[in-house]
C-alpha atoms as a PDB file:
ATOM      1  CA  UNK A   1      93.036 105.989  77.429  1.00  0.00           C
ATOM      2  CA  UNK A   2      93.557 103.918  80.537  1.00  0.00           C
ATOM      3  CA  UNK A   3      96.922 102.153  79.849  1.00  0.00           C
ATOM      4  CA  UNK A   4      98.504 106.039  78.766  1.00  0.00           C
ATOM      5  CA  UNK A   5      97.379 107.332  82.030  1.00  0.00           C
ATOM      6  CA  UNK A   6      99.054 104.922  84.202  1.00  0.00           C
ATOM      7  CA  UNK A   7     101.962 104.436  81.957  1.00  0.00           C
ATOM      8  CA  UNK A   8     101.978 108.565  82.417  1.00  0.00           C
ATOM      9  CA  UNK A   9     101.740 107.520  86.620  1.00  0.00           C
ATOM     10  CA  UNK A  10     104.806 104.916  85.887  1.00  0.00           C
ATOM     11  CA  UNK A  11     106.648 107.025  84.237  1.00  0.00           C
ATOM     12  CA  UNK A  12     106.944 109.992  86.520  1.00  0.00           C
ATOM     13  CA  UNK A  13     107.723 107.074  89.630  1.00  0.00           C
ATOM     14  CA  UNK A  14     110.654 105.976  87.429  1.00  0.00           C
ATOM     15  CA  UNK A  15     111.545 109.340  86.755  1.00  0.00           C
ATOM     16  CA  UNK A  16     111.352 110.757  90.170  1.00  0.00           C
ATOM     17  CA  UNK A  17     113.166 107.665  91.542  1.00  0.00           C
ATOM     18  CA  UNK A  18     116.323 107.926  88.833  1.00  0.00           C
ATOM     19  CA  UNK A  19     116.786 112.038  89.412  1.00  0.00           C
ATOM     20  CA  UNK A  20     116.776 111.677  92.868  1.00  0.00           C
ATOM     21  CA  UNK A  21     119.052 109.131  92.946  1.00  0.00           C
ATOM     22  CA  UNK A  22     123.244 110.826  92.993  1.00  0.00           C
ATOM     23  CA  UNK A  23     126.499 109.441  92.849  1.00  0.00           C
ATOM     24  CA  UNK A  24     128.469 110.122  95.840  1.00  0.00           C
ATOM     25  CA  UNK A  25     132.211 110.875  95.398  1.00  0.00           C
ATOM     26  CA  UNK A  26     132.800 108.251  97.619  1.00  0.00           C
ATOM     27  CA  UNK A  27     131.229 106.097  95.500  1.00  0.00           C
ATOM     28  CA  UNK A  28     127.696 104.299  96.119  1.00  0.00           C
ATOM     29  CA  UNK A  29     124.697 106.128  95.453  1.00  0.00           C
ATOM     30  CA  UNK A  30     122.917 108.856  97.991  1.00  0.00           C
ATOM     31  CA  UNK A  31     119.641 109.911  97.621  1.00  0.00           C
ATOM     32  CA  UNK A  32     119.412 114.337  96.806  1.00  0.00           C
ATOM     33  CA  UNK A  33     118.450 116.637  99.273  1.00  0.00           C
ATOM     34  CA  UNK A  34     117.682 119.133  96.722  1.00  0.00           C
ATOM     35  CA  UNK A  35     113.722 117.961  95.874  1.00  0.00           C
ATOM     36  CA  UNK A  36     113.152 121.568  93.487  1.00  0.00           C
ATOM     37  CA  UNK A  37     115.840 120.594  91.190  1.00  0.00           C
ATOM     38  CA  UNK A  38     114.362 117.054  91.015  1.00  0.00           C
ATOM     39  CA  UNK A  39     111.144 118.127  90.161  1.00  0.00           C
ATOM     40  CA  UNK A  40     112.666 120.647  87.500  1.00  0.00           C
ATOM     41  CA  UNK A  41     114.372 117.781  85.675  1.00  0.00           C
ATOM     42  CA  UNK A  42     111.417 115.158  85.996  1.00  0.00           C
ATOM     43  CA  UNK A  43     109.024 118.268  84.599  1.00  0.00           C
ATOM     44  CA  UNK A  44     111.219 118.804  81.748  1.00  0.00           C
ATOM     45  CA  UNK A  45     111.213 115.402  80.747  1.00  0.00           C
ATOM     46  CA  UNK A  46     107.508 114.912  81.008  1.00  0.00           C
ATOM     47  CA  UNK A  47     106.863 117.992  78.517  1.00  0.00           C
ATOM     48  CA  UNK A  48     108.228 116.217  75.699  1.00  0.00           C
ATOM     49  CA  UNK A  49     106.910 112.739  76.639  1.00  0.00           C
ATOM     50  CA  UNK A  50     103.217 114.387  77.803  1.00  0.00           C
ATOM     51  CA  UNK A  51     103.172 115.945  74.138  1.00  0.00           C
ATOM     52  CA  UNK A  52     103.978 112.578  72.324  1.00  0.00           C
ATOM     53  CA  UNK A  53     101.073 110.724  74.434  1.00  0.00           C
ATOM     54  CA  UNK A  54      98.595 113.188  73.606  1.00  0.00           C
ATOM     55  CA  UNK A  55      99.758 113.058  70.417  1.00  0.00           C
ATOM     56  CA  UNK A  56      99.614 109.373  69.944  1.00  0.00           C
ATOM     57  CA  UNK A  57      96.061 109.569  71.719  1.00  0.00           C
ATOM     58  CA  UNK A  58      94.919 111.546  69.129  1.00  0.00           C
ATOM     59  CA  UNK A  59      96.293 110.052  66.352  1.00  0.00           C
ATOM     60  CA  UNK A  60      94.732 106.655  67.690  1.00  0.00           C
ATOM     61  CA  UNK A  61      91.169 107.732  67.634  1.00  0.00           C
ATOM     62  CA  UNK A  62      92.004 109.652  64.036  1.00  0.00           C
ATOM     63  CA  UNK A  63      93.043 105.946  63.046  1.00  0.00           C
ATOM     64  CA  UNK A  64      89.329 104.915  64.859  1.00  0.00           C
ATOM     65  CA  UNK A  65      87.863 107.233  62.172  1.00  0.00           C
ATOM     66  CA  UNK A  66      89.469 106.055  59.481  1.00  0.00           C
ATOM     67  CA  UNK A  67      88.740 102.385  60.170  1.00  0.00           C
ATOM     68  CA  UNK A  68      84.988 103.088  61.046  1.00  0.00           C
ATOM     69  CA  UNK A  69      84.917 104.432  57.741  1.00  0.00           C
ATOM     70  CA  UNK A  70      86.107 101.655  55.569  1.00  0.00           C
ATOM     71  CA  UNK A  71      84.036  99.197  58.197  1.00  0.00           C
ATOM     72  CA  UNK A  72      80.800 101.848  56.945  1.00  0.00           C
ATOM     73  CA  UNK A  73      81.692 101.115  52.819  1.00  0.00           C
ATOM     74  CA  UNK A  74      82.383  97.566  53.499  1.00  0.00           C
ATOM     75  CA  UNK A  75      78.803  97.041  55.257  1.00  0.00           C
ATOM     76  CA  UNK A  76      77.519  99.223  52.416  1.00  0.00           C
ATOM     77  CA  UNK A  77      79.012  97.199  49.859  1.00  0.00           C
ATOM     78  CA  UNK A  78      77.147  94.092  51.086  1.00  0.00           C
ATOM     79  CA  UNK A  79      80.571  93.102  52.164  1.00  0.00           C
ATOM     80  CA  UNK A  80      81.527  91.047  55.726  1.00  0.00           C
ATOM     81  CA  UNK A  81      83.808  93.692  57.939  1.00  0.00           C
ATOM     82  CA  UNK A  82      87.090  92.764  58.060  1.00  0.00           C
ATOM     83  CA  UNK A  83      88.698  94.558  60.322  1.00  0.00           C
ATOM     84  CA  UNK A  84      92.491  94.015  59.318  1.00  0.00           C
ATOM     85  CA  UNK A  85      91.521  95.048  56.228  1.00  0.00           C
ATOM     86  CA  UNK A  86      90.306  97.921  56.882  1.00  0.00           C
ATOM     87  CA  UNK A  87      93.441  98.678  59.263  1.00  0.00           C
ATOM     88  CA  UNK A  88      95.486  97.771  56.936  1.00  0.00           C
ATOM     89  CA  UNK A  89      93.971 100.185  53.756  1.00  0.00           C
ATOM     90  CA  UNK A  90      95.021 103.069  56.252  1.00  0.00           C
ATOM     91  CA  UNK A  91      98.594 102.406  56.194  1.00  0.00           C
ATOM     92  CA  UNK A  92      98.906 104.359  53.251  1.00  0.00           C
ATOM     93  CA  UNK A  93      97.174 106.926  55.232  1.00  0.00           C
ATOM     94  CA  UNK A  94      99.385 107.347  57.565  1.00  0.00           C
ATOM     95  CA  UNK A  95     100.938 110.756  56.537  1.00  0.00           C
ATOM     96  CA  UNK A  96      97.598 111.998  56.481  1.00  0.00           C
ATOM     97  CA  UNK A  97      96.483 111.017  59.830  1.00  0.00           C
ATOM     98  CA  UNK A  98      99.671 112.354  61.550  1.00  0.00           C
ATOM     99  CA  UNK A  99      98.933 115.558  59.624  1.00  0.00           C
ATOM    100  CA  UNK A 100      95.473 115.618  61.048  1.00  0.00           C
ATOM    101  CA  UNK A 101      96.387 115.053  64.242  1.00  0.00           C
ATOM    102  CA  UNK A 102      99.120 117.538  64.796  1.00  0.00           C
ATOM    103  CA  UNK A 103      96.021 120.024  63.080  1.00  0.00           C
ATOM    104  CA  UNK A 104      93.393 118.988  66.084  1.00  0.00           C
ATOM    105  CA  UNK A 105      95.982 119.062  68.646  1.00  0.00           C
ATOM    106  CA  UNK A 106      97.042 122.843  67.457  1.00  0.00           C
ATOM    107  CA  UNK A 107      93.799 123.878  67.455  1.00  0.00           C
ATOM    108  CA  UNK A 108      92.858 122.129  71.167  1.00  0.00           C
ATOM    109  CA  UNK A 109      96.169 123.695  72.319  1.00  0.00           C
ATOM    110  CA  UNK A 110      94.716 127.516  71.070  1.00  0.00           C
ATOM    111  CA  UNK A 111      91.208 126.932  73.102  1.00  0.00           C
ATOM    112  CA  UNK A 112      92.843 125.899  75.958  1.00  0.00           C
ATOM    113  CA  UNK A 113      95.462 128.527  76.275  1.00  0.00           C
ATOM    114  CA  UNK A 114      92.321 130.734  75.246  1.00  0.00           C
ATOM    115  CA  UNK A 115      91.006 129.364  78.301  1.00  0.00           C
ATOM    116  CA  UNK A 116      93.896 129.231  80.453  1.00  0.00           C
ATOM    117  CA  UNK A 117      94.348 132.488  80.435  1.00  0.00           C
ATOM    118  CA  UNK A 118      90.689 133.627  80.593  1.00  0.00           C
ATOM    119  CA  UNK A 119      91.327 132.094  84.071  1.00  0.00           C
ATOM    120  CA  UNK A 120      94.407 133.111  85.180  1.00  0.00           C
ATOM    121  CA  UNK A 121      94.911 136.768  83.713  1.00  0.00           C
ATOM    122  CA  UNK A 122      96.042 139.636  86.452  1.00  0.00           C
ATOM    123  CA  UNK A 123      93.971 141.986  84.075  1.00  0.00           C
ATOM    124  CA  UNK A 124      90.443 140.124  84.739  1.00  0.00           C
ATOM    125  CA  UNK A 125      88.919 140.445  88.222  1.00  0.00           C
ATOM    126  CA  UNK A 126      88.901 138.193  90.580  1.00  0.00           C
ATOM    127  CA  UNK A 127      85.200 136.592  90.744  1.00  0.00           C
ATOM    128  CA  UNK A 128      85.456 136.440  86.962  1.00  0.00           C
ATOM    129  CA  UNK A 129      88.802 133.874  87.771  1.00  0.00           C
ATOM    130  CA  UNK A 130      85.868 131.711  89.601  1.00  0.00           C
ATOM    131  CA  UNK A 131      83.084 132.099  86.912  1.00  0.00           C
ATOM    132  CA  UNK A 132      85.529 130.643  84.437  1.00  0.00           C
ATOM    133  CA  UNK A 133      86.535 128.133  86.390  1.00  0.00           C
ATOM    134  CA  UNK A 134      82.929 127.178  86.847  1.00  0.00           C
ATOM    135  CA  UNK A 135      81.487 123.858  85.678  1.00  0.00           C
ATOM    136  CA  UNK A 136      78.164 126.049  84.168  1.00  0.00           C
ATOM    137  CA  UNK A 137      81.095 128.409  82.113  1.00  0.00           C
ATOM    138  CA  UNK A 138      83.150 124.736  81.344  1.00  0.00           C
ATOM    139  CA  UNK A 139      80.882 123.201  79.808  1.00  0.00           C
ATOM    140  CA  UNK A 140      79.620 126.149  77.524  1.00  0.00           C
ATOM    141  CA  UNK A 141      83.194 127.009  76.386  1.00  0.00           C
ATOM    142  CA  UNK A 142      83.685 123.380  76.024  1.00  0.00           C
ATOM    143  CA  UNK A 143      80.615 122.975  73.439  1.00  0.00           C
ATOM    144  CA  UNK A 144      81.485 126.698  72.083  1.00  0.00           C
ATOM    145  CA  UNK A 145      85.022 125.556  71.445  1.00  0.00           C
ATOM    146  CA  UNK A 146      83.913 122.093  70.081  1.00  0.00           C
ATOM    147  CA  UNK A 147      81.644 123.978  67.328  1.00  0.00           C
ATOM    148  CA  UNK A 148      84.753 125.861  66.498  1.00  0.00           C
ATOM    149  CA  UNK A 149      87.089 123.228  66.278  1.00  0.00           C
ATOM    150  CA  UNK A 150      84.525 120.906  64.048  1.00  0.00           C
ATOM    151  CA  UNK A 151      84.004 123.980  61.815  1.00  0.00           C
ATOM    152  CA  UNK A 152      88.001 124.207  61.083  1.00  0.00           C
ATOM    153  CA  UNK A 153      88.717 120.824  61.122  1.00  0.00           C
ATOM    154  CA  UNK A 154      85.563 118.905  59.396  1.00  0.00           C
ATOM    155  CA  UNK A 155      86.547 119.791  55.736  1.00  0.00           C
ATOM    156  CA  UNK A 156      90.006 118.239  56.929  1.00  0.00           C
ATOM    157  CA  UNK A 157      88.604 115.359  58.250  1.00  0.00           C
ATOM    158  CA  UNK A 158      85.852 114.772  55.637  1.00  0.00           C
ATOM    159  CA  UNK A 159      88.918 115.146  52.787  1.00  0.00           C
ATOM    160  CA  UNK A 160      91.527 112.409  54.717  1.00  0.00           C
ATOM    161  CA  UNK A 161      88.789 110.272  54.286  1.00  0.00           C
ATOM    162  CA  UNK A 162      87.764 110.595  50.813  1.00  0.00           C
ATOM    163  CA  UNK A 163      89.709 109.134  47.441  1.00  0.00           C
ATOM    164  CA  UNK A 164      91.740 111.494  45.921  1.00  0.00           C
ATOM    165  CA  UNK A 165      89.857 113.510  43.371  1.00  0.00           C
ATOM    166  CA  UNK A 166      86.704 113.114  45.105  1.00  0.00           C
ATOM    167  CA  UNK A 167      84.681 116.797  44.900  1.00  0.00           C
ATOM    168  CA  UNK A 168      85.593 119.918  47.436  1.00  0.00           C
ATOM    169  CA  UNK A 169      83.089 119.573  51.054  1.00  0.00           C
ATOM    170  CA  UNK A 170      80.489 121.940  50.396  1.00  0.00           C
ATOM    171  CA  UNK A 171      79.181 124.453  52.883  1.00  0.00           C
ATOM    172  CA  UNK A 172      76.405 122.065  53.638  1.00  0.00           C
ATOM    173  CA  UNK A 173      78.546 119.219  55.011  1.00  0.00           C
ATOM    174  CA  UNK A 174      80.766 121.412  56.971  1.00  0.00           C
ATOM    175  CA  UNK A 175      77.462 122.946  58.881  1.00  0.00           C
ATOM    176  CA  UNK A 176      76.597 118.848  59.404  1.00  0.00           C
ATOM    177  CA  UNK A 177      79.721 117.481  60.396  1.00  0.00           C
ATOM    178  CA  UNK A 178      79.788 120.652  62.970  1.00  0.00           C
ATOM    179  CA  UNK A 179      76.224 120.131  64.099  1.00  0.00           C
ATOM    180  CA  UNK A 180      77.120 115.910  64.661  1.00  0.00           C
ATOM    181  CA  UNK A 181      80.317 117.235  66.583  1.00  0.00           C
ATOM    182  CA  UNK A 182      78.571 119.605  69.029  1.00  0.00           C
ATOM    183  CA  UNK A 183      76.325 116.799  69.494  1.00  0.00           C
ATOM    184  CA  UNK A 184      78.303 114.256  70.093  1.00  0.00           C
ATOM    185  CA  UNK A 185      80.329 116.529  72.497  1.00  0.00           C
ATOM    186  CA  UNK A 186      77.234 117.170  74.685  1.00  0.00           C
ATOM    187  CA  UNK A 187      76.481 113.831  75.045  1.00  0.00           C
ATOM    188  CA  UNK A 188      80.177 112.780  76.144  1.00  0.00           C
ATOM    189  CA  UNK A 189      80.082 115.767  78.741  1.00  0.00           C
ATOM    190  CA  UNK A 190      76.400 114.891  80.119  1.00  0.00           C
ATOM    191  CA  UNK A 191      77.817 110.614  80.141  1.00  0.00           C
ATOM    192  CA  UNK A 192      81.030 112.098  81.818  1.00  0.00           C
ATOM    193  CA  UNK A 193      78.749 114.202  84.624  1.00  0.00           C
ATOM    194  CA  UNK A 194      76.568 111.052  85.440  1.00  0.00           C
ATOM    195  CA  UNK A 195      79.350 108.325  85.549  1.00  0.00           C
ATOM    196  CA  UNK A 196      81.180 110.599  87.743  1.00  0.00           C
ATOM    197  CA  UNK A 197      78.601 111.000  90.148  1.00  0.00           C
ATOM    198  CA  UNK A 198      78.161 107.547  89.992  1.00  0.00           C
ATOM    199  CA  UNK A 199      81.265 106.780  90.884  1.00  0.00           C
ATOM    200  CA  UNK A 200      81.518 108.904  93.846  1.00  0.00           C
ATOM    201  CA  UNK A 201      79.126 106.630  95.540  1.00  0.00           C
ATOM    202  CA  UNK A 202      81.167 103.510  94.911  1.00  0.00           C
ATOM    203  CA  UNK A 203      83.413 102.132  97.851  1.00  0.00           C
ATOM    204  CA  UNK A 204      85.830  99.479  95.977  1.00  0.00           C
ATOM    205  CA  UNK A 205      88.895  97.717  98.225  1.00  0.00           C
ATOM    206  CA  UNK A 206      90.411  96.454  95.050  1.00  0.00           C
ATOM    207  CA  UNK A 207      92.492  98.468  92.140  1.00  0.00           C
ATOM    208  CA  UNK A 208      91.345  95.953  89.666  1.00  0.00           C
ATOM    209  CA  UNK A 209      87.917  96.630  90.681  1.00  0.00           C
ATOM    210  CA  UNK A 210      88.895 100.177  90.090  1.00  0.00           C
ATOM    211  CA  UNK A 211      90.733  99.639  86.746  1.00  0.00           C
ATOM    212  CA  UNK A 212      87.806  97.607  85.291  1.00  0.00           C
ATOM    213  CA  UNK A 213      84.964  99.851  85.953  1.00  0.00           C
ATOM    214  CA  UNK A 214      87.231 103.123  84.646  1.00  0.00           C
ATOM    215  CA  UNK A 215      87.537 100.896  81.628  1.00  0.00           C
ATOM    216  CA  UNK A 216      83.867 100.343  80.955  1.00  0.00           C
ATOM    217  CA  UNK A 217      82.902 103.849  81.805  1.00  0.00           C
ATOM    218  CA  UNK A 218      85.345 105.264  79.569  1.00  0.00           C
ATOM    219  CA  UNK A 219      83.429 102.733  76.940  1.00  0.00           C
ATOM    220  CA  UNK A 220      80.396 104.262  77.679  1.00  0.00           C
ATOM    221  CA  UNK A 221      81.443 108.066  78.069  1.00  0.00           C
ATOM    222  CA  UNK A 222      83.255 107.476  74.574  1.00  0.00           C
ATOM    223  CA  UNK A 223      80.245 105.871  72.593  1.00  0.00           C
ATOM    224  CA  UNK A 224      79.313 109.030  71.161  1.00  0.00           C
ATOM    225  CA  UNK A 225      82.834 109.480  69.701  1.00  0.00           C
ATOM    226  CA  UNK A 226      81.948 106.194  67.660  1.00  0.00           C
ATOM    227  CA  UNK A 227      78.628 107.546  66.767  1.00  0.00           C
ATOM    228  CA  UNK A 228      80.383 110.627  65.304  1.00  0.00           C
ATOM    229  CA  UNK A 229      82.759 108.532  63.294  1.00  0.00           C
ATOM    230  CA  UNK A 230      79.973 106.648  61.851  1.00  0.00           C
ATOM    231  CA  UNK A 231      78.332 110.156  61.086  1.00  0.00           C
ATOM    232  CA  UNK A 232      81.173 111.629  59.647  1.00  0.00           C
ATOM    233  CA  UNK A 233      82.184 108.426  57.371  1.00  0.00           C
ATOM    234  CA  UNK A 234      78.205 108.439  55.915  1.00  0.00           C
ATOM    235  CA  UNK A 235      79.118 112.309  54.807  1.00  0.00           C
ATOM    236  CA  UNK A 236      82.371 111.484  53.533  1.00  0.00           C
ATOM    237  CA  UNK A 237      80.676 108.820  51.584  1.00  0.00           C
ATOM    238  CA  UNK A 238      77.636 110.848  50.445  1.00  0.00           C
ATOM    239  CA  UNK A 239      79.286 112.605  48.234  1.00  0.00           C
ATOM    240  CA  UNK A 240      82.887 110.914  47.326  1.00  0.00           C
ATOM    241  CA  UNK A 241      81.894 108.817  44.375  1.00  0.00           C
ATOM    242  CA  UNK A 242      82.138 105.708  45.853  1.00  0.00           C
ATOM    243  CA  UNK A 243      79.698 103.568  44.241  1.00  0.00           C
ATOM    244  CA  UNK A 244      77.719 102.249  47.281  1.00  0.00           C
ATOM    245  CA  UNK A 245      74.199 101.601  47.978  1.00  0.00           C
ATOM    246  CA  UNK A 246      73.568 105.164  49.605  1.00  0.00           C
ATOM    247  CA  UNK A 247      74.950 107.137  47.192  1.00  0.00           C
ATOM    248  CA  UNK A 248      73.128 105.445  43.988  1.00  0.00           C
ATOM    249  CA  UNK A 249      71.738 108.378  42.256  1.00  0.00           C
ATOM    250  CA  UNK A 250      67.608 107.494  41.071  1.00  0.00           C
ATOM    251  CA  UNK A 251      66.720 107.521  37.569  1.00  0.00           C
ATOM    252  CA  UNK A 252      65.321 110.074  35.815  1.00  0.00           C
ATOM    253  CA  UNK A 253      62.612 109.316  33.560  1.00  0.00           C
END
């Protein structure tokens, strides 16, 4: 999310620029000498206001999930996508994707206090600090902690977007939607490790230059996530109900 990360940038100029700023008791405005305390307040602030961008990152890309899979039945159905249509069936939704979201961003926060602290802890010796902080160790715990989270939060995310009534997720679909998140997490972290090292070899003199080709590698690092959504919306489909083409049961004779 490029526009959250440098409204995140513009926020903590503002910030910094308004706490610094005093009143003088002779009136007029004098800038503080005391830079700790103006860091304090600007950190406090940006808690509350970091928490409620993550939170409405997350809850975007639950929204992307939930529109790829009424774009999925509509294509299924034979039907033209409509895209405000399909935005505007999740409306009713919305308690249910603020739910979900607040679910993956407890879980997220566990693994990476789990994680945090793996790296940090006095009780741990020193060189393990650095093998944790490796990119090898990363990327494990990353795909580790991915499998975990899709195993928790699949039957979650599989029921938001299924009609009421529709059966329990079986053990089956749980082990799929798991095995399509690991996946789809390796892929993003492998995109992420080439793009990044391709970018290191760039020279640009312009910050729209810059601003344009974060935005169409974060396209292409989050393609994956779209292939997942499609994944998941074909298994919440499977076995919902819905009358569609790929869940028309053959005849028996």
């Amino acid at each position: 999310m490029i526009a959250l990360g440098r409204l995140e940038k513009v926020e903590i100029h503002w910030l910094f620029g308004f706490f610094e700023r005093q009143r003088s008791v002779l009136g007029g405005v004098a800038p503080s000498a005391d830079i700790a305390q103006v860091q304090h307040r600007v950190m406090m602030v940006m808690y509350p206001l970091g928490f409620l961008k993550n939170l409405l990152e997350v809850c975007l890309f639950v929204v992307a999930l939930a529109t790829t899979k009424s774009l999925v039945c509509m294509i299924l159905e034979a039907q033209r996508p409509d895209m405000v249509a399909a935005l505007r069936g999740i409306v009713p939704q919305y308690w249910e994707v603020l739910l979900f979201s607040l679910k993956y961003m407890a879980v997220m926060a566990l693994f990476g206090g789990a994680l945090t602290l793996l790296a940090s802890s006095p009780l741990t010796p020193e060189h393990f600090h650095e093998f944790v902080l490796s990119k090898a160790f990363i990327f494990v715990f990353s795909l580790v902690g991915e499998g975990c989270l899709a195993w928790l939060l699949v039957p979650a995310a599989v029921r938001m977007l299924r009609p009421l009534g529709s059966p329990i997720v079986s053990a089956q679909d749980r082990q799929m939607g798991t095995i399509f998140a690991v996946a789809t997490s390796a892929g993003t972290l492998a995109l992420e490790s080439l793009i990044s090292k391709a970018e290191s070899t760039l020279m640009l003199d312009n910050q729209w230059e810059s601003d344009a080709i974060a935005a169409a590698n974060a396209v292409i690092i989050n393609t994956p996530q779209l292939l997942l959504f499609i994944a998941l919306a074909l298994l919440a489909i499977k076995t919902s109900g819905e009358e569609t083409p790929l869940v028309a049961e053959p005849e028996m004779n």
